[in-house]
N, C-alpha and C. Protein backbone atom coordinates (compact mmCIF):
# COMPACT_ATOMS: atom_id res chain seq x y z
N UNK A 1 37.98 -0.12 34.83
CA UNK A 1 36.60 -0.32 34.45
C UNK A 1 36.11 0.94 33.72
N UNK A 2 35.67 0.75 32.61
CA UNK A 2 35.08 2.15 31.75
C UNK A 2 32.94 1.62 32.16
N UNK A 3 32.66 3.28 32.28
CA UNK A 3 31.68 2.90 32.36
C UNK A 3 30.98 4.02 31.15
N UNK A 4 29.53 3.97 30.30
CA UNK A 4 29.15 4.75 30.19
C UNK A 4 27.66 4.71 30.30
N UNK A 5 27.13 6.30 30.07
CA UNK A 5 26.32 6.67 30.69
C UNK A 5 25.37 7.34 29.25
N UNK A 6 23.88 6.39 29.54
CA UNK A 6 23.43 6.83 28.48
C UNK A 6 22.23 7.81 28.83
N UNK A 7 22.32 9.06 28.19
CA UNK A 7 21.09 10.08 28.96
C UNK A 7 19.60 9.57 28.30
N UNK A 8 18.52 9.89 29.40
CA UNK A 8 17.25 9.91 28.53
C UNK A 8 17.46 8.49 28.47
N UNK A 9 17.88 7.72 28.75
CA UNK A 9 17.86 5.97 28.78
C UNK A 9 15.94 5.64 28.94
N UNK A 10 15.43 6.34 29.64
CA UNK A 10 14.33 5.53 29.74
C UNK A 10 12.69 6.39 28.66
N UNK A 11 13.46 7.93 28.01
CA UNK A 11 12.61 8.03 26.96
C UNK A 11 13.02 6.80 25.42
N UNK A 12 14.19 6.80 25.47
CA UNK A 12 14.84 5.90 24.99
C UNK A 12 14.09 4.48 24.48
N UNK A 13 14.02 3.84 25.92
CA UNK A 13 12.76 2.35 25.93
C UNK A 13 11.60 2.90 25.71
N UNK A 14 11.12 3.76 26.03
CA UNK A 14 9.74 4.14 25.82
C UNK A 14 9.68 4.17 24.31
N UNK A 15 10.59 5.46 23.43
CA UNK A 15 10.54 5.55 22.40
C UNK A 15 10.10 4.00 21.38
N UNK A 16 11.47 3.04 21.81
CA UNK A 16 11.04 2.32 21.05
C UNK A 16 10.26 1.15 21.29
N UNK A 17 9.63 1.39 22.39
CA UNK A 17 8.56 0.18 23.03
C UNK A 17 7.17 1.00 21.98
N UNK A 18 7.54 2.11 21.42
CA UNK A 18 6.35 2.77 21.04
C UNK A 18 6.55 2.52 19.48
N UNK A 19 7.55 1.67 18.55
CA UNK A 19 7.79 1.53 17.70
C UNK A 19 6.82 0.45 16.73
N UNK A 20 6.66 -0.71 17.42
CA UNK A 20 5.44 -1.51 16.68
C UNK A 20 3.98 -0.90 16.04
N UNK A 21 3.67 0.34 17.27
CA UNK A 21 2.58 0.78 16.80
C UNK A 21 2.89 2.26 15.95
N UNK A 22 4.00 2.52 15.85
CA UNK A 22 4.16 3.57 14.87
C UNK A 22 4.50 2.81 14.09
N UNK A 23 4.85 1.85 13.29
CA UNK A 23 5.13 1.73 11.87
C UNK A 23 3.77 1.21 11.36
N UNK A 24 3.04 -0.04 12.75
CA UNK A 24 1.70 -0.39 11.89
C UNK A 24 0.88 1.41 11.15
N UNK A 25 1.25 2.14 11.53
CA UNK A 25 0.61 3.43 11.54
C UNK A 25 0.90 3.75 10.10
N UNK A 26 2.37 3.78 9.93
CA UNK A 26 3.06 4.15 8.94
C UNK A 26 2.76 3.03 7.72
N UNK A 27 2.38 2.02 8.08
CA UNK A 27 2.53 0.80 7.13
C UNK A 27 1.29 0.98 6.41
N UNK A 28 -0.18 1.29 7.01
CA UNK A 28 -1.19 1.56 6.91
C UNK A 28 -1.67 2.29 6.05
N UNK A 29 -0.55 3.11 6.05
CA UNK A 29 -1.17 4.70 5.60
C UNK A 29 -0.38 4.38 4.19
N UNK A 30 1.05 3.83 4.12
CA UNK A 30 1.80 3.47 3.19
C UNK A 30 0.40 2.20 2.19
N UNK A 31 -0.27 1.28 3.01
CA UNK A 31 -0.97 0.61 2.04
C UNK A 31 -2.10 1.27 1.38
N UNK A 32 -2.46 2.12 1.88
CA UNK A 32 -3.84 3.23 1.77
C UNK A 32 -3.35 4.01 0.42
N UNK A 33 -2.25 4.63 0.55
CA UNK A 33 -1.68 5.21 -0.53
C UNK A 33 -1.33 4.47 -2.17
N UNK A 34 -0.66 3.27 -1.48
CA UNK A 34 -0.36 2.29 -3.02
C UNK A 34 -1.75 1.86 -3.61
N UNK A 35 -2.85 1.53 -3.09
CA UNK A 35 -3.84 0.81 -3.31
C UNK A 35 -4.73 1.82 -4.39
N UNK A 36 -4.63 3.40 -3.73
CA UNK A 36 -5.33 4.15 -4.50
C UNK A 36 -4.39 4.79 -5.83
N UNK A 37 -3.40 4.11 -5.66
CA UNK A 37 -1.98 5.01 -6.63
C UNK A 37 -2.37 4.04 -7.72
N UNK A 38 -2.67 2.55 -7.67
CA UNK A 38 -2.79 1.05 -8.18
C UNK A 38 -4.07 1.97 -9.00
N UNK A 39 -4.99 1.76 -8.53
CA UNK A 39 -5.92 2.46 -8.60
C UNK A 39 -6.53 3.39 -10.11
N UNK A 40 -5.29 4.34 -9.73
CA UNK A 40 -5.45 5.52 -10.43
C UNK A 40 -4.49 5.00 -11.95
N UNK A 41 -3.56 3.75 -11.60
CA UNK A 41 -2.91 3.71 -12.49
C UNK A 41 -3.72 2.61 -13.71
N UNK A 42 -4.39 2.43 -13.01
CA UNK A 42 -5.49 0.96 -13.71
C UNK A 42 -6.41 1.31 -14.07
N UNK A 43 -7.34 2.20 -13.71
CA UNK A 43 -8.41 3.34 -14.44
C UNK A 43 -8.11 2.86 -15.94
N UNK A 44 -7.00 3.92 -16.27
CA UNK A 44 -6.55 3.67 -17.50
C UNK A 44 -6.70 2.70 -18.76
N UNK A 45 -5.66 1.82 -17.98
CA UNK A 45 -5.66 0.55 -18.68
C UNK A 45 -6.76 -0.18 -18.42
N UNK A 46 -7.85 -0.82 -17.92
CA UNK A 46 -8.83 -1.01 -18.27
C UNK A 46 -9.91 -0.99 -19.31
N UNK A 47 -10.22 -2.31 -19.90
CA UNK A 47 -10.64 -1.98 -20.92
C UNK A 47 -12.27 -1.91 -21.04
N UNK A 48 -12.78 -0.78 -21.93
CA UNK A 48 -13.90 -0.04 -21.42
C UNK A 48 -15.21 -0.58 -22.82
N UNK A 49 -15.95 -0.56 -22.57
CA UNK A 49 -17.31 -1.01 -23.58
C UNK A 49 -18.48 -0.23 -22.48
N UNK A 50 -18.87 -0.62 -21.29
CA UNK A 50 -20.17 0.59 -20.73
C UNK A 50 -19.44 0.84 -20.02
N UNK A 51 -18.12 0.97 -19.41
CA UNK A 51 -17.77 1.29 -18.36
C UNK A 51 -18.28 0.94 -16.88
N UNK A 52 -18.56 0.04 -16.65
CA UNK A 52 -19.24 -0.56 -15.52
C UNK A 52 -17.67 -1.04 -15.08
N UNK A 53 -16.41 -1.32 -15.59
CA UNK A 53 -15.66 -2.34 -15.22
C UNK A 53 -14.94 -1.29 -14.83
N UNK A 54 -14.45 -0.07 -15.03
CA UNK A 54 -13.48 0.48 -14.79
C UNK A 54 -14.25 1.26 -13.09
N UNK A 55 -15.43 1.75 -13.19
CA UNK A 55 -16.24 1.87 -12.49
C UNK A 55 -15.90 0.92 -10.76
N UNK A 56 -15.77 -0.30 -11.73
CA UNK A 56 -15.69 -1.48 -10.30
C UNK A 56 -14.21 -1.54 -9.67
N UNK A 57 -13.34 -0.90 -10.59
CA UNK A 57 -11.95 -0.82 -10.44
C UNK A 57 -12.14 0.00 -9.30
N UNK A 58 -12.29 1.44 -9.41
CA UNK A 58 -12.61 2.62 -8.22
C UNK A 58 -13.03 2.10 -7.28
N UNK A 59 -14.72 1.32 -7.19
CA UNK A 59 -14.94 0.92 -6.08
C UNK A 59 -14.73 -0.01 -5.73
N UNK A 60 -14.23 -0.97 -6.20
CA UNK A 60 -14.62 -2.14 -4.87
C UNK A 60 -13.01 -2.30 -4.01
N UNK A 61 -12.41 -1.34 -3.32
CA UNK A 61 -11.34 -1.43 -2.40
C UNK A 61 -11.58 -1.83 -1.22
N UNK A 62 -11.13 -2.14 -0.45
CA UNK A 62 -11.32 -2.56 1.16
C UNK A 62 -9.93 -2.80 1.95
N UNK A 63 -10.07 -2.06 2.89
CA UNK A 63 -8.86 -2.14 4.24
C UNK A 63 -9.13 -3.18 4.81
N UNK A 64 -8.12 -3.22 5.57
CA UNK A 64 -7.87 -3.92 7.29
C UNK A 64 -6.24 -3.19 7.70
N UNK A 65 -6.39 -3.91 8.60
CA UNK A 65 -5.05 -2.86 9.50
C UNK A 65 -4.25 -3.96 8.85
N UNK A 66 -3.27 -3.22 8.20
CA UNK A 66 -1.51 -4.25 7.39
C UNK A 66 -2.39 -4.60 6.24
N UNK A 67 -3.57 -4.07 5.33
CA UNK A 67 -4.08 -4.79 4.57
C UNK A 67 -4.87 -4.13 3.61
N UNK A 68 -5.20 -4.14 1.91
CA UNK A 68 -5.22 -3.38 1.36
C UNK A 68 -5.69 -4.18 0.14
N UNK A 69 -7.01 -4.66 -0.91
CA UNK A 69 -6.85 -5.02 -1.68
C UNK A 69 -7.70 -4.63 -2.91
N UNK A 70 -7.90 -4.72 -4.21
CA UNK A 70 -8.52 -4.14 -4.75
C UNK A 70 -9.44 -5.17 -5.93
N UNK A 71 -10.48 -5.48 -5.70
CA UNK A 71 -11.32 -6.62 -6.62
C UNK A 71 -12.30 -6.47 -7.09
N UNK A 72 -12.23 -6.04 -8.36
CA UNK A 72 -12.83 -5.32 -8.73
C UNK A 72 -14.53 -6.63 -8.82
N UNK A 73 -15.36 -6.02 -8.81
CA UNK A 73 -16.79 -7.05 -8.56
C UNK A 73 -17.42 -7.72 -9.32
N UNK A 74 -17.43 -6.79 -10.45
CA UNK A 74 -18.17 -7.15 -11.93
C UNK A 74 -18.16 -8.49 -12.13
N UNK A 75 -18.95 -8.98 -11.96
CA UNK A 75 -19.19 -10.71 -12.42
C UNK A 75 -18.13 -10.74 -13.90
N UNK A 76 -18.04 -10.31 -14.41
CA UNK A 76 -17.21 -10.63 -15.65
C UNK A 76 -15.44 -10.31 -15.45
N UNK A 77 -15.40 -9.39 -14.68
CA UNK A 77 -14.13 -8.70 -14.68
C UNK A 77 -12.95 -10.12 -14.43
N UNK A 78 -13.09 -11.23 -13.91
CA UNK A 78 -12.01 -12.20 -13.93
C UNK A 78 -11.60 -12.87 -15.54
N UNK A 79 -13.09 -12.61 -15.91
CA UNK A 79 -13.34 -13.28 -17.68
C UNK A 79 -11.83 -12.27 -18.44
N UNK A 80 -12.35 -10.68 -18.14
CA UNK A 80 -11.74 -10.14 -19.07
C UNK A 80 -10.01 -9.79 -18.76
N UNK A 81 -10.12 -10.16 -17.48
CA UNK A 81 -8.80 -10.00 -17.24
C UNK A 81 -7.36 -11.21 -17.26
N UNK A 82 -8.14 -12.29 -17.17
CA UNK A 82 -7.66 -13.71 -17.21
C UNK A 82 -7.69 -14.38 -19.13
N UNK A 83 -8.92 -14.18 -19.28
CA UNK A 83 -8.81 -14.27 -20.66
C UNK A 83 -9.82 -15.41 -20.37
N UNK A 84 -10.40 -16.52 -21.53
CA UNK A 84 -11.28 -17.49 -21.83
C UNK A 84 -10.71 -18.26 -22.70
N UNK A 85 -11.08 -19.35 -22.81
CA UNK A 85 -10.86 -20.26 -24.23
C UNK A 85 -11.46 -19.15 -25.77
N UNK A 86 -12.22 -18.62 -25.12
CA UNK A 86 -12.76 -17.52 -26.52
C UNK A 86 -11.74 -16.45 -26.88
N UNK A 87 -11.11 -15.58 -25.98
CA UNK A 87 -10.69 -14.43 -25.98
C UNK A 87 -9.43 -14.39 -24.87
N UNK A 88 -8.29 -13.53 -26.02
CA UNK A 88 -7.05 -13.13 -25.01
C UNK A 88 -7.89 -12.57 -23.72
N UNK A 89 -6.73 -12.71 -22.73
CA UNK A 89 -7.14 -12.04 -21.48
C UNK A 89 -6.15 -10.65 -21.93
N UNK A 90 -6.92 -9.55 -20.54
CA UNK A 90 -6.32 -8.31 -20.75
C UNK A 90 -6.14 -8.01 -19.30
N UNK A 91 -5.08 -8.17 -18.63
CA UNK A 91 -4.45 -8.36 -17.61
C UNK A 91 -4.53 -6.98 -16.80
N UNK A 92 -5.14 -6.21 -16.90
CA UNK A 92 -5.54 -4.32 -16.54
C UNK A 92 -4.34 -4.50 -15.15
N UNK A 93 -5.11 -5.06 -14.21
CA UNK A 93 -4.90 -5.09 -12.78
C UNK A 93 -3.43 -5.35 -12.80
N UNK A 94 -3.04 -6.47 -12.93
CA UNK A 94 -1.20 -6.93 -13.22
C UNK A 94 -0.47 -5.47 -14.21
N UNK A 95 -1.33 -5.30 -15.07
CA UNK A 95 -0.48 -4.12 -15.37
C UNK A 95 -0.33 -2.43 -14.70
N UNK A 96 -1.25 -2.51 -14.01
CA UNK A 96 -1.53 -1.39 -13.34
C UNK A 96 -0.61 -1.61 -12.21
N UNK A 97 -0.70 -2.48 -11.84
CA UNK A 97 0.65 -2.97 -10.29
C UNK A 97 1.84 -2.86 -10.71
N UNK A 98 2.30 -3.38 -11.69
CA UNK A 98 3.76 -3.27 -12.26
C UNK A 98 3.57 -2.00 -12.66
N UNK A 99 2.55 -0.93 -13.20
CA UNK A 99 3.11 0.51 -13.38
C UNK A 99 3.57 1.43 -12.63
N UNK A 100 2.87 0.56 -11.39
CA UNK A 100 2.66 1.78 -10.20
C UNK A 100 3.71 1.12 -9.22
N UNK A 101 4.57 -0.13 -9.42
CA UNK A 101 5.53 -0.52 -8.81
C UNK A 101 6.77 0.51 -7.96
N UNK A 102 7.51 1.14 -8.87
CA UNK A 102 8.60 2.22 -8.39
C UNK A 102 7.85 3.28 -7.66
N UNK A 103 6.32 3.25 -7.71
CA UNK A 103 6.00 4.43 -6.68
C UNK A 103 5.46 3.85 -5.23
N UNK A 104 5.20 3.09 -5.64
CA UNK A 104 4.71 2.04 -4.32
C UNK A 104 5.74 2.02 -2.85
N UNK A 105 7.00 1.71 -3.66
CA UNK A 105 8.15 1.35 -3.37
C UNK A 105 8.60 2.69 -2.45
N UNK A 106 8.64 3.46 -3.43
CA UNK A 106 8.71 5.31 -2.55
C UNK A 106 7.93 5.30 -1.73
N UNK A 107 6.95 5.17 -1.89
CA UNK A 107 5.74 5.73 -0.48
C UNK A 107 6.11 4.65 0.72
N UNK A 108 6.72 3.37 0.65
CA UNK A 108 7.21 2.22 2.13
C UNK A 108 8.20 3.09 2.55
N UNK A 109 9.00 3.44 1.50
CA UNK A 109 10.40 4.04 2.13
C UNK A 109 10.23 5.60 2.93
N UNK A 110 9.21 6.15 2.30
CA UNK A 110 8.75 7.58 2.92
C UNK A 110 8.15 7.25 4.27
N UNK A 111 7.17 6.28 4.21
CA UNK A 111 6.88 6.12 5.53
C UNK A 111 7.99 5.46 6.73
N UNK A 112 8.57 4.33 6.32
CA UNK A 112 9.63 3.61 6.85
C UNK A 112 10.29 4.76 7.58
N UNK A 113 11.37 5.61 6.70
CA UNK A 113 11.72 6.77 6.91
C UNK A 113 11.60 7.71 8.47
N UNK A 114 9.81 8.26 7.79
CA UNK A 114 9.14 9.00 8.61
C UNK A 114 8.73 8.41 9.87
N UNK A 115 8.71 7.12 9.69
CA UNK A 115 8.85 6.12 11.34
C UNK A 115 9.66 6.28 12.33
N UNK A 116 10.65 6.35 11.81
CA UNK A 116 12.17 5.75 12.13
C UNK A 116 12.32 7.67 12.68
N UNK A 117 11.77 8.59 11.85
CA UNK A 117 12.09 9.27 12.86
C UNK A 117 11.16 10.46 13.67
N UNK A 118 10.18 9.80 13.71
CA UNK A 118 8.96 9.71 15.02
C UNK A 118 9.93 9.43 16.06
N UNK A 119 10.36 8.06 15.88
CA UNK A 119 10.40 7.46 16.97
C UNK A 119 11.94 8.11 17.74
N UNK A 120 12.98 8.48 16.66
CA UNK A 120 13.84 9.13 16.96
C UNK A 120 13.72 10.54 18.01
N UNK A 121 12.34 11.33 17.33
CA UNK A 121 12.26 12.76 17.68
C UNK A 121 11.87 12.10 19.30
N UNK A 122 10.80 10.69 19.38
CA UNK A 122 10.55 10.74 21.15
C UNK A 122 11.65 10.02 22.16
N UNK A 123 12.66 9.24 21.60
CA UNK A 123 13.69 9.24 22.28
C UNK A 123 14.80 10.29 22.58
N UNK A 124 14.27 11.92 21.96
CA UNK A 124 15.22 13.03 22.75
C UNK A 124 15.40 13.31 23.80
């Protein structure tokens, strides 16, 4: 009969009984980050006449826990971004997401990462 013997077995369960609420942590902070990265990358591209629209880009963000979205308010802003039977649309938002895609991507994996070893450092 082989037996073995695992030390710290019960920081171990603890550690990762403590894992759901460290990644919502990590996930959070990971959506907090893309949303304002989106953000900063859409400023830009936005297209400007009084600037009220790019304006609405900055503000109108809103959380929830796992949750992150950005809409912009301006009664018109779906017109100019979708387009009309009058006028191409100018897609700001879709392009600002696909710019800011490969960094988005970094900041899950940084946090993911930095989860994984939270939870590592409390199962020592």
């Amino acid at each position: 009969m082989i037996q073995v013997q695992i030390k710290n077995i019960d920081k171990i369960r603890r550690a990762l009984a403590s894992a759901p609420g460290v990644f919502a942590k990590r996930f959070d902070r990971a959506i907090k980050k893309s949303i304002f990265r989106i953000v900063a990358v859409t400023i830009p591209r936005t297209p400007i006449i009084s600037g009220d629209l790019r304006r609405s880009v900055a503000r109108d963000v809103s959380f929830k826990p796992l949750y992150g979205s950005i809409h912009p308010m301006i009664n018109y802003a779906i017109f100019v971004h979708e387009g009309t039977r009058f006028m191409t649309g100018q897609p700001f938002l879709k392009e600002g997401v696909q710019a800011a895609e490969s960094e988005i991507n970094q900041v899950f994996q940084n946090e993911l990462q930095q989860g994984l070893n939270e939870i590592a450092r409390k199962g020592r």
